[in-house]
Protein backbone atom coordinates (compact mmCIF):
# COMPACT_ATOMS: atom_id res chain seq x y z
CA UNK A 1 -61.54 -105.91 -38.14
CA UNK A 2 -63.98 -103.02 -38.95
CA UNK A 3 -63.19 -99.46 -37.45
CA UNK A 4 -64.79 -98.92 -33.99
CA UNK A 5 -66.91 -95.72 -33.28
CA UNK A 6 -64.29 -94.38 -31.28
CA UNK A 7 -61.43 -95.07 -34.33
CA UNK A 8 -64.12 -93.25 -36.36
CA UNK A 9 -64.02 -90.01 -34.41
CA UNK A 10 -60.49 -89.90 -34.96
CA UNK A 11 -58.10 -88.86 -37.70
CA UNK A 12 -57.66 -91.29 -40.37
CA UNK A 13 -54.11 -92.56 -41.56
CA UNK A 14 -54.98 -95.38 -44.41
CA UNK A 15 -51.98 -96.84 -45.59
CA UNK A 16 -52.40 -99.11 -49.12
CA UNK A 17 -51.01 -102.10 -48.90
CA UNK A 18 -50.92 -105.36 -51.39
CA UNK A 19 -51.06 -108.72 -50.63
CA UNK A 20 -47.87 -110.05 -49.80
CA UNK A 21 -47.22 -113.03 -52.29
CA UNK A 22 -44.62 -113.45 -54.97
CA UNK A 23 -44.54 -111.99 -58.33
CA UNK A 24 -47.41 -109.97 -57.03
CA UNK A 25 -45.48 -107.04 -54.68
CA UNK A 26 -42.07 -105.79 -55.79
CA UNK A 27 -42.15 -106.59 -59.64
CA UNK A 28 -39.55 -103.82 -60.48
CA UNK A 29 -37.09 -104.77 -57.70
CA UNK A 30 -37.65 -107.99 -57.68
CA UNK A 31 -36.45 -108.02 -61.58
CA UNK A 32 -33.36 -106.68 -59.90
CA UNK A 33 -32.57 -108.19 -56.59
CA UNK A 34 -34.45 -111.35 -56.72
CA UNK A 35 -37.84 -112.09 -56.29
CA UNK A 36 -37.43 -113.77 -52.14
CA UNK A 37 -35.12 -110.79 -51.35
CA UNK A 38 -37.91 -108.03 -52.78
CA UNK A 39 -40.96 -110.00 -51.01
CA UNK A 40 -38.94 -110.34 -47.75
CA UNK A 41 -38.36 -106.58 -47.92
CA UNK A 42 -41.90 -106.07 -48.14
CA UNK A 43 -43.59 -107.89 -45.85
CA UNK A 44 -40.99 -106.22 -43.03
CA UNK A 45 -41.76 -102.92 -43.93
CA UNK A 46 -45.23 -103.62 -43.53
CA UNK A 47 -45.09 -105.34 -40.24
CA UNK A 48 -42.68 -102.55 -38.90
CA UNK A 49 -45.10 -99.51 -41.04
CA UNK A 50 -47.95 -101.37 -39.14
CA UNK A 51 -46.10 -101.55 -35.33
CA UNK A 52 -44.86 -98.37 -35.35
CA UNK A 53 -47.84 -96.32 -37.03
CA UNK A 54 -51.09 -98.37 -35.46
CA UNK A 55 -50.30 -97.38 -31.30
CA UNK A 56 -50.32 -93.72 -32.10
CA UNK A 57 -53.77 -91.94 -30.31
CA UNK A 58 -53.64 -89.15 -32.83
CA UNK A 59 -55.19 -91.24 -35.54
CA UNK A 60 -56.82 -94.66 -36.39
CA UNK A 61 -54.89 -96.44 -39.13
CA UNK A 62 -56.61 -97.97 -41.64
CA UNK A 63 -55.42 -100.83 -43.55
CA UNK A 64 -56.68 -100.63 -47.24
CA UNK A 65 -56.21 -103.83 -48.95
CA UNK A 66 -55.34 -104.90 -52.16
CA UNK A 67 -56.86 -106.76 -53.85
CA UNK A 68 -59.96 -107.06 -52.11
CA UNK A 69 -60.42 -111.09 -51.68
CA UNK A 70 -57.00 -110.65 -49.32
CA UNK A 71 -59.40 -108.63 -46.99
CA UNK A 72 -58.88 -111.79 -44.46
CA UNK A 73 -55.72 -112.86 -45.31
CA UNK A 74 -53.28 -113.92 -42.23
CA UNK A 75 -50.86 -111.43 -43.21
CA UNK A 76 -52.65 -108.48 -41.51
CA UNK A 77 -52.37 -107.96 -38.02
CA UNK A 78 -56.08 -108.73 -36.51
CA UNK A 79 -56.24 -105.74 -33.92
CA UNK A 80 -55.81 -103.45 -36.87
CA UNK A 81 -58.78 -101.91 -38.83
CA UNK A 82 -58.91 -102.73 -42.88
CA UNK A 83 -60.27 -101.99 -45.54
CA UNK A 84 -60.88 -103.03 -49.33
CA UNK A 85 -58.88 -100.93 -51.87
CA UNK A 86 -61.55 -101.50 -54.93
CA UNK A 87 -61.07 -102.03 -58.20
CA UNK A 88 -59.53 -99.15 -61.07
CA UNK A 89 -55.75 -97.55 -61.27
CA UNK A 90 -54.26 -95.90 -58.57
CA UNK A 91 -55.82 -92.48 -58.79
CA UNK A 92 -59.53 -94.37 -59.06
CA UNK A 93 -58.36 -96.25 -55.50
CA UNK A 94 -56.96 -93.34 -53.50
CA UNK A 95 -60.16 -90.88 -54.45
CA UNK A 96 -62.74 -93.62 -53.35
CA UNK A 97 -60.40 -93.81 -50.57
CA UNK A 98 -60.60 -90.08 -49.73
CA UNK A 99 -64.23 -89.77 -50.79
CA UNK A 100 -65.45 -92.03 -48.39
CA UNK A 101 -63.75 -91.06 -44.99
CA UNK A 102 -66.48 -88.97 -44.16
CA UNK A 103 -66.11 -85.66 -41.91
CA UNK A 104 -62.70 -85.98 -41.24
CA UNK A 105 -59.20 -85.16 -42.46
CA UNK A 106 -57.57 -88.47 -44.19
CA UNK A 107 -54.19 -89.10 -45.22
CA UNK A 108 -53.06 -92.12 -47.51
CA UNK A 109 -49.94 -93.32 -47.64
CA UNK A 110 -47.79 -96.38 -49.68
CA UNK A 111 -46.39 -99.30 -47.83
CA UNK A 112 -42.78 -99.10 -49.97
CA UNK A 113 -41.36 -96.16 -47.73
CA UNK A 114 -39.51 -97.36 -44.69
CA UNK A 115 -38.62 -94.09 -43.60
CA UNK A 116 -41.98 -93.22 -42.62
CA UNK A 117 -41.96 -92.18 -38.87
CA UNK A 118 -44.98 -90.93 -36.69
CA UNK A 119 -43.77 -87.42 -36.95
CA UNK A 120 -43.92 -86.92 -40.82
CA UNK A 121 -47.58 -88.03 -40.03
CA UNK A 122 -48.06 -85.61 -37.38
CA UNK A 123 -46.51 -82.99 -39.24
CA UNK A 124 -48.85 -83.35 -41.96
CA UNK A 125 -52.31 -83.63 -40.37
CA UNK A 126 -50.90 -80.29 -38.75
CA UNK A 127 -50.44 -78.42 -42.16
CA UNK A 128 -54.20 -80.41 -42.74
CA UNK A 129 -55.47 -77.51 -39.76
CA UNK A 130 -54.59 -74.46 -42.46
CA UNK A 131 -54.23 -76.21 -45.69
CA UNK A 132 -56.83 -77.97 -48.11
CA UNK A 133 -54.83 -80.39 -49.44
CA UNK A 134 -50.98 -81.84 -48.42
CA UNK A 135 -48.33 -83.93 -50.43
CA UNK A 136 -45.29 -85.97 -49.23
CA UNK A 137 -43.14 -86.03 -52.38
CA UNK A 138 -41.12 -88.40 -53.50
CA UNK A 139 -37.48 -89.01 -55.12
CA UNK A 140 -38.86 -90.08 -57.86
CA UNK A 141 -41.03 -87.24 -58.98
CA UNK A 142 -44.05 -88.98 -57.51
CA UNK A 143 -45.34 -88.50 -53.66
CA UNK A 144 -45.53 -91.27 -50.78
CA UNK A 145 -48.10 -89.15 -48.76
CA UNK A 146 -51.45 -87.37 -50.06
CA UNK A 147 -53.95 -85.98 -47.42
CA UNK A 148 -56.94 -83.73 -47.64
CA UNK A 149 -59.99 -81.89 -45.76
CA UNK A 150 -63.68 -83.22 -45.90
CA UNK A 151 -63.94 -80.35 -48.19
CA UNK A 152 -65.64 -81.45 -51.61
CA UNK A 153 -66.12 -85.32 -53.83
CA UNK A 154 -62.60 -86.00 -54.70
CA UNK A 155 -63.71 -88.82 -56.94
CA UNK A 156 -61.80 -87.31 -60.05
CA UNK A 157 -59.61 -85.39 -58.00
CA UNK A 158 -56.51 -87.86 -59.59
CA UNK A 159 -57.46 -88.18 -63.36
CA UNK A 160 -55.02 -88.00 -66.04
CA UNK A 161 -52.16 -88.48 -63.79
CA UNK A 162 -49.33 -90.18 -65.16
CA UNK A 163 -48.51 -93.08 -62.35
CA UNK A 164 -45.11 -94.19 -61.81
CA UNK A 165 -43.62 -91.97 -63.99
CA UNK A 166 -41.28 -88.45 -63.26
CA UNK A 167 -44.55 -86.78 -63.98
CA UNK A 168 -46.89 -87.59 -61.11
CA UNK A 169 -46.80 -84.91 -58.70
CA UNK A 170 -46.75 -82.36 -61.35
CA UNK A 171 -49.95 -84.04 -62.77
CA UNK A 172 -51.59 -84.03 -59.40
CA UNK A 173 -50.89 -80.73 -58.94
CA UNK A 174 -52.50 -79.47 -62.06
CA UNK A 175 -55.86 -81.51 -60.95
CA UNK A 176 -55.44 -79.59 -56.99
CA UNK A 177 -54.97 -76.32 -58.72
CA UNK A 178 -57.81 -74.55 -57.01
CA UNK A 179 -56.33 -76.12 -53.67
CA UNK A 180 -54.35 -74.65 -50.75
CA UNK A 181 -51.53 -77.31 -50.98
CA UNK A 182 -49.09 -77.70 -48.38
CA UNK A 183 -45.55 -80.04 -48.66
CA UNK A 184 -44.43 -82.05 -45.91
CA UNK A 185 -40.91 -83.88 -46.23
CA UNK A 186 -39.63 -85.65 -49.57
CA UNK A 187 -38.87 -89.12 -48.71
CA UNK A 188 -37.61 -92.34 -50.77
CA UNK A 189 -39.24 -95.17 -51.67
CA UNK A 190 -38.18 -98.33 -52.77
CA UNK A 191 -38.51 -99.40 -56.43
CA UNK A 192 -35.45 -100.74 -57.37
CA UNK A 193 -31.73 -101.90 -56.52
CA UNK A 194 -30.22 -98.63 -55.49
CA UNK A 195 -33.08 -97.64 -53.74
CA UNK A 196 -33.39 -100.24 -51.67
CA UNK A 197 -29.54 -100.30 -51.02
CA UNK A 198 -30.15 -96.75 -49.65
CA UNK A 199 -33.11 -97.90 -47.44
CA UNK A 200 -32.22 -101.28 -46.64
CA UNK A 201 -31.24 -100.25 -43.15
CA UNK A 202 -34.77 -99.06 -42.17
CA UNK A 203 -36.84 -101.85 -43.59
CA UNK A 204 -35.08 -105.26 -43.70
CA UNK A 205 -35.00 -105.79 -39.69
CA UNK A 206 -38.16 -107.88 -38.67
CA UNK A 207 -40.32 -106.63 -36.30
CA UNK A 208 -43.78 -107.92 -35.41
CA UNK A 209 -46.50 -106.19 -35.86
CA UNK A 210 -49.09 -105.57 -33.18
C-alpha cells in the first residue's frame, strides 16, 4: 500500500523493518537463545510496533522494508503504507530515507525496541518544532530513534559511523555537529540474551496487527 495524499500531509514515522524469516532477523540473539525463540520475538514486536504505532492521527507510519523484493510479502499488515529500504549499510538506508520525505519532519525508528510507546514519538516530533535534528539513544551506545527537519540533503549525513558498535551515537554526532540536536528518552533494544530477558515482557505477547 502506497501513502495516500492525506498520509502525505502528515508527519512521517518510518519504522525499518526486515523480513521476518530465519537466519535472516535476530542473528546475534538467535546465536544465543535459539534461532525459533529470536524469530518469534521478532515478528511480535513488529505486529504489536505496527498495532500500537499505525492508529495514531499525529503521523502516517511508514513501513520501510528490507530487503526490497519483501515489499509484498504477507507479513506486513495491508492497511499500512511501505516502503523499500534500498540497497547500502545502514547509514546509506536511513539518509535516502530522510532525504526523500519531502517537506516534512521524519523520524526513523528500528523494529528491535519493544518499549517504544506513542508518547516517546510524540515527544520527539515535539523537540522536532525547536530542534534541527533529535536522537533516541540507546543502551548500547547506539540510538533506536533519529528524526530531522526538511532542512538540507542528508544523503551523507551518516558516513563514517561505526554501526553496531559502542561508538555510534558519538559518530553521528560528530557528522550533526553544525545541528541543533535534541535527546528524547534512552531506551533498550534487543540484541542478545540479557537483553531480551529484560524486555521479554513487552514484546513476546502476540498481538495482531491492524
Amino acid at each position: 500500500m502506497a501513502e495516500t495524499s492525506n498520509d502525505r500531509n502528515r508527519r512521517r514515522l518510518v519504522l525499518m523493518v526486515k523480513e521476518p524469516r530465519a537466519g535472516w532477523v535476530k542473528t546475534r540473539l538467535a546465536r544465543e537463545i535459539g534461532t525459533a525463540a529470536a524469530l518469534r520475538f521478532y515478528r511480535t514486536a513488529c505486529a504489536n510496533l505496527i498495532r500500537r504505532l499505525s492508529s495514531d492521527p499525529r503521523w502516517c507510519l511508514v513501513l520501510a522494508i528490507s530487503p526490497d523484493r519483501a515489499l509484498t510479502s504477507r507479513a506486513w499488515p495491508p492497511s499500512t503504507p511501505r516502503i523499500r529500504q534500498g540497497t547500502g549499510n545502514l547509514g546509506d538506508r536511513m539518509g535516502r530515507l530522510l532525504h526523500e520525505t519531502g517537506p516534512r519532519a521524519t523520524i526513523i525508528i528500528g523494529s528491535d525496541i519493544p518499549g517504544i510507546q506513542p508518547q516517546h514519538i510524540a515527544e520527539a516530533f515535539r523537540m522536532l518544532e525547536h530542534a534541527d535534528a533529535v536522537l533516541g539513544p540507546a543502551e548500547d551506545g547506539g540510538y533506536w530513534l533519529v528524526g530531522m527537519k526538511p532542512v538540507r540533503p542528508f544523503r551523507d549525513i551518516f558516513r563514517n559511523v561505526r554501526w553496531s558498535s559502542s561508538y555510534t551515537l558519538d559518530d553521528t554526532l560528530a557528522n550533526f555537529k553544525d545541528l541543533n540536536v535534541a535527546f528524547t528518552q534512552t531506551l533498550e533494544d534487543v540484541d542478545d540474551a540479557g537483553s531480551f530477558k529484560r524486555n521479554a515482557h513487552l514484546g513476546m505477547r502476540v498481538t495482531p496487527a491492524r
